[in-house]
PDB file of N, CA and C in Angstrom:
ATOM      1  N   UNK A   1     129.512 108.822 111.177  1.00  0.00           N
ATOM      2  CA  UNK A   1     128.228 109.448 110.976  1.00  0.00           C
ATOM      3  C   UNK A   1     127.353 108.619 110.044  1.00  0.00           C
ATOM      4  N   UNK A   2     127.818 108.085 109.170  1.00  0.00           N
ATOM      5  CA  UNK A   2     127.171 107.374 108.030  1.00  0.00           C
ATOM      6  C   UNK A   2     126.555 105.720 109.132  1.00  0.00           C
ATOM      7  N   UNK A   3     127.415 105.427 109.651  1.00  0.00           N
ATOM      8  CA  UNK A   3     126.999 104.512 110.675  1.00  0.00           C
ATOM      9  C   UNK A   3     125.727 104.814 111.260  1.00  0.00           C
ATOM     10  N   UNK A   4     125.740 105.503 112.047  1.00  0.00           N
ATOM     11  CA  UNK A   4     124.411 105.787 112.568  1.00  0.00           C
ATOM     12  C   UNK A   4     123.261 105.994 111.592  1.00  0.00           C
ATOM     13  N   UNK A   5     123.466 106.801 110.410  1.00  0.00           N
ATOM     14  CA  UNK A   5     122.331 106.592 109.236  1.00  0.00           C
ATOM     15  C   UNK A   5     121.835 105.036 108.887  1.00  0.00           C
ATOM     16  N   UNK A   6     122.834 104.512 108.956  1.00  0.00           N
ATOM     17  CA  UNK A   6     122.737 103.469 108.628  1.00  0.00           C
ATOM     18  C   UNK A   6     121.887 102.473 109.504  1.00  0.00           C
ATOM     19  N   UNK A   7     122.132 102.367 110.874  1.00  0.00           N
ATOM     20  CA  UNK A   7     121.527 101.788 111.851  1.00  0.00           C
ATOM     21  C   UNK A   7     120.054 102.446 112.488  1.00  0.00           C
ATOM     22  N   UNK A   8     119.715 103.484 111.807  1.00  0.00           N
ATOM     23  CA  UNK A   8     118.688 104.013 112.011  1.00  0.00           C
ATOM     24  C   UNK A   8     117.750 104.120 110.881  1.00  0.00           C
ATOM     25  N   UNK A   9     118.522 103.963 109.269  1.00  0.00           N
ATOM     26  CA  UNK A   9     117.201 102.937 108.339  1.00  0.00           C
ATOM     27  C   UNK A   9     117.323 101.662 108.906  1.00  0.00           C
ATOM     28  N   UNK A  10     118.159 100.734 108.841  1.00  0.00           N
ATOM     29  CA  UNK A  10     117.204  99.348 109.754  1.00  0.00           C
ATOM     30  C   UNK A  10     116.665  99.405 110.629  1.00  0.00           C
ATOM     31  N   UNK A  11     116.570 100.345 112.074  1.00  0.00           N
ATOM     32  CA  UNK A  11     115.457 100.442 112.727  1.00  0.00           C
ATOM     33  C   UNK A  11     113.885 101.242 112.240  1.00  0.00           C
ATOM     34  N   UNK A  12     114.509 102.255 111.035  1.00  0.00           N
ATOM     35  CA  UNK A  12     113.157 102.232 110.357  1.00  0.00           C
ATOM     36  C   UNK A  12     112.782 101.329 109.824  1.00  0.00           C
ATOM     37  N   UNK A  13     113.428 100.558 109.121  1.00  0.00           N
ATOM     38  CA  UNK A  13     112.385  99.844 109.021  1.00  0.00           C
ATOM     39  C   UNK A  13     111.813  98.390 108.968  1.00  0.00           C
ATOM     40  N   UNK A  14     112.500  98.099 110.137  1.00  0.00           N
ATOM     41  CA  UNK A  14     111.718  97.126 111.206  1.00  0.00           C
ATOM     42  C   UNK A  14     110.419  97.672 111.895  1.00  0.00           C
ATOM     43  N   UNK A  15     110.804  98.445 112.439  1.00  0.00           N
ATOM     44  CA  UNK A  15     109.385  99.715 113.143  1.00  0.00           C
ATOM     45  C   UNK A  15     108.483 100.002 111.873  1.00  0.00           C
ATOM     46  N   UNK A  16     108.767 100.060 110.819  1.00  0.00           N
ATOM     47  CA  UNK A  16     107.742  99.435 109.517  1.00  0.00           C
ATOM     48  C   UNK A  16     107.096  98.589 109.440  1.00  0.00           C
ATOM     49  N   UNK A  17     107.720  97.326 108.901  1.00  0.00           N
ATOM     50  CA  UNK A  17     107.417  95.925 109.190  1.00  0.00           C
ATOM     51  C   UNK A  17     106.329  95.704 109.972  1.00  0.00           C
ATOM     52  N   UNK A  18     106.896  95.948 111.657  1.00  0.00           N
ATOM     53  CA  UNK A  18     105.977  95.960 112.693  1.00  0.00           C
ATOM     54  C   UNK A  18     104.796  96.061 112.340  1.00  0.00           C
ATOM     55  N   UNK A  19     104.855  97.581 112.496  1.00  0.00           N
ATOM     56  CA  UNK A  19     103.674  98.506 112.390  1.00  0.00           C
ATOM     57  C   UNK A  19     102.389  97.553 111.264  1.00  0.00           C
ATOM     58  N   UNK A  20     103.141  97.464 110.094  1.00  0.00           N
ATOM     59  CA  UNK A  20     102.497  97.114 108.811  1.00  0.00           C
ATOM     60  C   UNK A  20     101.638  95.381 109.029  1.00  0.00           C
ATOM     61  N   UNK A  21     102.018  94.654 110.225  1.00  0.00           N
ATOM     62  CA  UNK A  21     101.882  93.329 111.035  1.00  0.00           C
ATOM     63  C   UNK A  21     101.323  93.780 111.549  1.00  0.00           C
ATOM     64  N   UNK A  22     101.435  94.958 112.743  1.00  0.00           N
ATOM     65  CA  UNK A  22      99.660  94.389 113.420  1.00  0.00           C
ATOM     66  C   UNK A  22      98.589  95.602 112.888  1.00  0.00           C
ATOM     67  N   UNK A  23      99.081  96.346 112.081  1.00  0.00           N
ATOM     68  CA  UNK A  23      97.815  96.843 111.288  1.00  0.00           C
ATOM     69  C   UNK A  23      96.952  96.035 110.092  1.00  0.00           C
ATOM     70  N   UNK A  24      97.711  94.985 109.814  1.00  0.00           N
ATOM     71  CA  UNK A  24      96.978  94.219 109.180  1.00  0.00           C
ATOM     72  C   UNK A  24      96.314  92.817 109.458  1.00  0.00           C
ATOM     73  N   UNK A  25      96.947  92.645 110.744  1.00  0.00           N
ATOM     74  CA  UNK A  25      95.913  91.541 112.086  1.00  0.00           C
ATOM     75  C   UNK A  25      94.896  92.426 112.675  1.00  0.00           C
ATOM     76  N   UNK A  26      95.006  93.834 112.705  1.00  0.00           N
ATOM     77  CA  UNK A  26      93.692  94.528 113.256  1.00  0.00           C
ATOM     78  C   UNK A  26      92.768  94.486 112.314  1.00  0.00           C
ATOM     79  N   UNK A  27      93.014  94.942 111.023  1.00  0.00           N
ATOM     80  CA  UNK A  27      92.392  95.185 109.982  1.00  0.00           C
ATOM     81  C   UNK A  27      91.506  93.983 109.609  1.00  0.00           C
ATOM     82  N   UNK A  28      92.626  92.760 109.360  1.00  0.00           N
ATOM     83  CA  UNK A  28      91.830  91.538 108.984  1.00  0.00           C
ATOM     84  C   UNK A  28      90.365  90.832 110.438  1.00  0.00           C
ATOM     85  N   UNK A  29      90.511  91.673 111.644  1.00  0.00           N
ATOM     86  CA  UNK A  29      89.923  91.332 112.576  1.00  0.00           C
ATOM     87  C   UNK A  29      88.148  92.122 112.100  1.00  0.00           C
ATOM     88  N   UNK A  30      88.520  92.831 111.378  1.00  0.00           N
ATOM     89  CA  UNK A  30      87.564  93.703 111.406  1.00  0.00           C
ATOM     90  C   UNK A  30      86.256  93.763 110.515  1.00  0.00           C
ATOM     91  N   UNK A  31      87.356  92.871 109.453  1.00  0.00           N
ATOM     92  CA  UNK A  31      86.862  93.398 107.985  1.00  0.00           C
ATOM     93  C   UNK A  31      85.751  91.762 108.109  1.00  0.00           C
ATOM     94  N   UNK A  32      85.942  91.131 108.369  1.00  0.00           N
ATOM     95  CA  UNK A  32      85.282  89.306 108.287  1.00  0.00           C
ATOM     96  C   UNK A  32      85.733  88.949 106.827  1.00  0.00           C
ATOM     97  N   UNK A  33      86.546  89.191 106.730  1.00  0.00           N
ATOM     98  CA  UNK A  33      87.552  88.270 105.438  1.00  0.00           C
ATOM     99  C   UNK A  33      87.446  89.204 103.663  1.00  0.00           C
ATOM    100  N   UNK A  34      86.807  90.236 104.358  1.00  0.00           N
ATOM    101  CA  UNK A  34      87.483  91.425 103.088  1.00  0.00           C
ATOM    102  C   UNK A  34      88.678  92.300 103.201  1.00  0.00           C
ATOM    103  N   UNK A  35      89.335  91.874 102.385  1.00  0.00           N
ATOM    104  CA  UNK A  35      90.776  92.744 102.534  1.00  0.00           C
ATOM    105  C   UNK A  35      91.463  92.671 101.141  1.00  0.00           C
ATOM    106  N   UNK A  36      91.748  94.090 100.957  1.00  0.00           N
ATOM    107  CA  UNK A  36      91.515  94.479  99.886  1.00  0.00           C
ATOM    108  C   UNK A  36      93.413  94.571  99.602  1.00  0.00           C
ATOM    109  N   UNK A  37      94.164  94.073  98.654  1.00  0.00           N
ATOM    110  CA  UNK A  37      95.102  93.856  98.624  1.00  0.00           C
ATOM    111  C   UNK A  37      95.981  95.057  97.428  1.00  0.00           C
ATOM    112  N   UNK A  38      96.810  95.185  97.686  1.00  0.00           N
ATOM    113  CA  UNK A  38      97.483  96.380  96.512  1.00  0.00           C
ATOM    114  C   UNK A  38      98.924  96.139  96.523  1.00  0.00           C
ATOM    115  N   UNK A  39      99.882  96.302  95.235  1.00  0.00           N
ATOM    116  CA  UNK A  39     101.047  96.253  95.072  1.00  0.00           C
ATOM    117  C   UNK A  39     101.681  97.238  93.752  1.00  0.00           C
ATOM    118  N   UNK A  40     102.403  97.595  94.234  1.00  0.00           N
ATOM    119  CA  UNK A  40     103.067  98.748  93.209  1.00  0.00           C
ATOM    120  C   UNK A  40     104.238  98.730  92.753  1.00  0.00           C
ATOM    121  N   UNK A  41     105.177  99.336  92.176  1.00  0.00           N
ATOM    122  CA  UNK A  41     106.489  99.254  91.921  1.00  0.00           C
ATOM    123  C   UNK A  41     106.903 100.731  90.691  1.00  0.00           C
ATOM    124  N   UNK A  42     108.068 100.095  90.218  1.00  0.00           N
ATOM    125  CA  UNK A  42     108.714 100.786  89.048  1.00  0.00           C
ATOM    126  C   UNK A  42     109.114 100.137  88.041  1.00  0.00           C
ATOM    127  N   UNK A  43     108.885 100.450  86.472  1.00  0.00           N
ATOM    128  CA  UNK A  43     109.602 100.124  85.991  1.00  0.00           C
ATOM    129  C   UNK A  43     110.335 101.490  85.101  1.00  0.00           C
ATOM    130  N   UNK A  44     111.604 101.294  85.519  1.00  0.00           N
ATOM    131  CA  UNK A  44     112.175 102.549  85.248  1.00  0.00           C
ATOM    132  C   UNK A  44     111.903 103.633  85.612  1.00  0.00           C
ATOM    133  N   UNK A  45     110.608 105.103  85.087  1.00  0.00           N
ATOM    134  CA  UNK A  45     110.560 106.085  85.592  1.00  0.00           C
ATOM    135  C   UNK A  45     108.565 105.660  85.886  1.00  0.00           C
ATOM    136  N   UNK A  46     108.514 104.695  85.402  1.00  0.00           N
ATOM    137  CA  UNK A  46     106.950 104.578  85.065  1.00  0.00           C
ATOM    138  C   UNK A  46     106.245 103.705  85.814  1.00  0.00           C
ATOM    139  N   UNK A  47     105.631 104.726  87.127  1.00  0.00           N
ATOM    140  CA  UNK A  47     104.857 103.672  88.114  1.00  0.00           C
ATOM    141  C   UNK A  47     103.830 102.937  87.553  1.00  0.00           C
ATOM    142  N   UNK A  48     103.334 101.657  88.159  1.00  0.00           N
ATOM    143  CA  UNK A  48     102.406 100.748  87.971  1.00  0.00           C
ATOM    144  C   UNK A  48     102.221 100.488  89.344  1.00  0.00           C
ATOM    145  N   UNK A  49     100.532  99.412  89.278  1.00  0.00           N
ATOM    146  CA  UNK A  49      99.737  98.995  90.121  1.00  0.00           C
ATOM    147  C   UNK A  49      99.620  98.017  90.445  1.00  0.00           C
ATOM    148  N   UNK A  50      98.965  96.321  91.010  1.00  0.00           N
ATOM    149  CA  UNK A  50      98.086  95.730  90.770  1.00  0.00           C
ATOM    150  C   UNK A  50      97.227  95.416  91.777  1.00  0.00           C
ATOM    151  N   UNK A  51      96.211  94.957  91.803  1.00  0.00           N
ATOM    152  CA  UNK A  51      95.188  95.143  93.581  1.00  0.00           C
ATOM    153  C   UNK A  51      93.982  94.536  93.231  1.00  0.00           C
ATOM    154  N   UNK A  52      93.147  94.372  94.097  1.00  0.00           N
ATOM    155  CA  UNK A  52      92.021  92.915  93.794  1.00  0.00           C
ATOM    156  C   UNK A  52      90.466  94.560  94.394  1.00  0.00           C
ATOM    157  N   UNK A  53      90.397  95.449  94.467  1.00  0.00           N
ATOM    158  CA  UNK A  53      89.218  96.657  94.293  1.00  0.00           C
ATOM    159  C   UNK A  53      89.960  97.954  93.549  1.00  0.00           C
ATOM    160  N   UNK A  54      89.219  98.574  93.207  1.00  0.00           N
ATOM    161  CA  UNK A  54      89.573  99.758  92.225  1.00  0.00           C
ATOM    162  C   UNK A  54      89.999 100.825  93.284  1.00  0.00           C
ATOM    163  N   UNK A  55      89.747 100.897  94.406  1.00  0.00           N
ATOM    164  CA  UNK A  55      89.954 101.670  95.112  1.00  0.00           C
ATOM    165  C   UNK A  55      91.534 102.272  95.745  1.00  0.00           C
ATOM    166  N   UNK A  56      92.197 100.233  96.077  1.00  0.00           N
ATOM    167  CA  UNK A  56      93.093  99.846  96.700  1.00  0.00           C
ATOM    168  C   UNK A  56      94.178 100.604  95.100  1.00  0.00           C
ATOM    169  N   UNK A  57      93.798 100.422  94.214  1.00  0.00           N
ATOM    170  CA  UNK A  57      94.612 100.265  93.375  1.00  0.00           C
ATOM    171  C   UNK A  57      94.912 102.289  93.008  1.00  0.00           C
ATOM    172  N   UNK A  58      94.053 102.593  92.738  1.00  0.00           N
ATOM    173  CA  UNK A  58      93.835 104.204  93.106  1.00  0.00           C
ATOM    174  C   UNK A  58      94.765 104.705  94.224  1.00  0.00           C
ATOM    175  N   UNK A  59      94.803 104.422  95.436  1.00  0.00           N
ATOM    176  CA  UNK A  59      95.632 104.677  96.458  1.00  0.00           C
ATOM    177  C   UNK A  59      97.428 103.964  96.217  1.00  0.00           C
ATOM    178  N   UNK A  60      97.564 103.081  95.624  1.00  0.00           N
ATOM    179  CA  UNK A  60      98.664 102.345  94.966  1.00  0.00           C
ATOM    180  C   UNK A  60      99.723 103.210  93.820  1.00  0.00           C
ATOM    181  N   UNK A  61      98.614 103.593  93.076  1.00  0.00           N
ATOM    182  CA  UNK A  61      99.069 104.542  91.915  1.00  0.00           C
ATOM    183  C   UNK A  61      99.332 105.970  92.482  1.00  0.00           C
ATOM    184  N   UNK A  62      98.488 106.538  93.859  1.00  0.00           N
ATOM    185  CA  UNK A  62      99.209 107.748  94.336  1.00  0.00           C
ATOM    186  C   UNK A  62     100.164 107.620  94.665  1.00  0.00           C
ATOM    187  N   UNK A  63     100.445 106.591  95.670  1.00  0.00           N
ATOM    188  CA  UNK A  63     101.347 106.317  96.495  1.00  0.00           C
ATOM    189  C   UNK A  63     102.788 106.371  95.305  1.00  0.00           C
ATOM    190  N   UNK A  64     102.567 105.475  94.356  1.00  0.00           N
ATOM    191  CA  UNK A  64     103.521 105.392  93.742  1.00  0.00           C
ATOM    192  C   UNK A  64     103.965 107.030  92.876  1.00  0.00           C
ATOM    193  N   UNK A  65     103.029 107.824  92.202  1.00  0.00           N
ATOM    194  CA  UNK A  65     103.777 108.770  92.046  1.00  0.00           C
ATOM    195  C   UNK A  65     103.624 109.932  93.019  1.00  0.00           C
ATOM    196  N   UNK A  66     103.280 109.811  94.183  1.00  0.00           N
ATOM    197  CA  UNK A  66     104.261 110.963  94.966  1.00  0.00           C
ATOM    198  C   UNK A  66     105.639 110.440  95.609  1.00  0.00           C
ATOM    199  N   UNK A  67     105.975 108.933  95.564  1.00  0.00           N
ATOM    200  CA  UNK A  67     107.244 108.348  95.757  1.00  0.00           C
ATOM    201  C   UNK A  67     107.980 108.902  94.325  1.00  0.00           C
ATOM    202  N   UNK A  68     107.844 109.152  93.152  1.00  0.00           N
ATOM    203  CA  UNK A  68     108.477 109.369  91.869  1.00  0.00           C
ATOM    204  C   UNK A  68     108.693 111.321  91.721  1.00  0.00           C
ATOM    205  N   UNK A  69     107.644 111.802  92.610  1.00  0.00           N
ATOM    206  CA  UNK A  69     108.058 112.803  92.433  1.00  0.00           C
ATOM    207  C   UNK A  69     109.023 113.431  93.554  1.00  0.00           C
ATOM    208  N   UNK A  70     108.899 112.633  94.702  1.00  0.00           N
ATOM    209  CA  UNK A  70     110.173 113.284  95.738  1.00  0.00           C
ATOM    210  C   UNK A  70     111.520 112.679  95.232  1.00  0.00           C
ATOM    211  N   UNK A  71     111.449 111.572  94.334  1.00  0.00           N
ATOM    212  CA  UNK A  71     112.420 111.202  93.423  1.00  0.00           C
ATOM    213  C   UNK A  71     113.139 112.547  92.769  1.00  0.00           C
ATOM    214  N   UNK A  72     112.546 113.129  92.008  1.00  0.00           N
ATOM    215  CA  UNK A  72     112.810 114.124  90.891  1.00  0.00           C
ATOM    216  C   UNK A  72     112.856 115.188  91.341  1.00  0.00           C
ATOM    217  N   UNK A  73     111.925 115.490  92.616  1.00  0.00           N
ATOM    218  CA  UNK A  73     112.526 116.503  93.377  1.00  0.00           C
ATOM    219  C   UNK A  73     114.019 116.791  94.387  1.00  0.00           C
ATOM    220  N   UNK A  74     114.214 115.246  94.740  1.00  0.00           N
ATOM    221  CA  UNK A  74     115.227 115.536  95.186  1.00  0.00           C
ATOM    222  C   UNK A  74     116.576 116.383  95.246  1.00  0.00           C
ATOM    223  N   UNK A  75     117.172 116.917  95.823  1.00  0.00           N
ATOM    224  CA  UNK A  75     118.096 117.896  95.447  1.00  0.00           C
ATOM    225  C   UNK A  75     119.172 116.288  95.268  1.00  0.00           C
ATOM    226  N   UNK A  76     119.993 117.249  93.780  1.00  0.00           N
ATOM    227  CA  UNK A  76     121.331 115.562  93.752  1.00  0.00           C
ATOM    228  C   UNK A  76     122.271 115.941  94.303  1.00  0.00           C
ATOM    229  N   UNK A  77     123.263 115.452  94.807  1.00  0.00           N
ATOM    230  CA  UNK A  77     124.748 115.481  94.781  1.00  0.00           C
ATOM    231  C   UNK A  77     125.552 116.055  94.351  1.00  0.00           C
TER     232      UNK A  77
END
């Protein structure tokens, strides 16, 4: 059973990947060379940002804590 979990996050997320490739060859088709870049992470419990418009970076920082709170919501083990 764990097998199949297993082989079905790497097909998530390849089918990620993908997705995230030609939404950003459409995107860059569109924009005539504005594209607005964003990156996020953790350190420890404390999300951070960094991104080249205020906007991108706003959407970065949600992203990152509703990823921190399905963290803490999670039911544990």
């Amino acid at each position: 059973m764990s097998e199949t979990f297993v082989l079905a996050g790497i097909l998530l997320i390849f089918i990620g990947i993908f997705l995230v490739l030609i939404g950003s060859m459409m995107q860059a088709s569109k924009t005539e060379g504005k594209v607005s870049v964003g990156i996020g992470g953790f350190i420890g419990p404390i999300p951070f940002g960094f991104s080249n418009s205020k906007e991108m970076l706003y959407m970065v920082i949600a992203v990152s804590m509703a990823a921190l709170l399905v963290f803490l919501l999670a039911p544990k083990p």
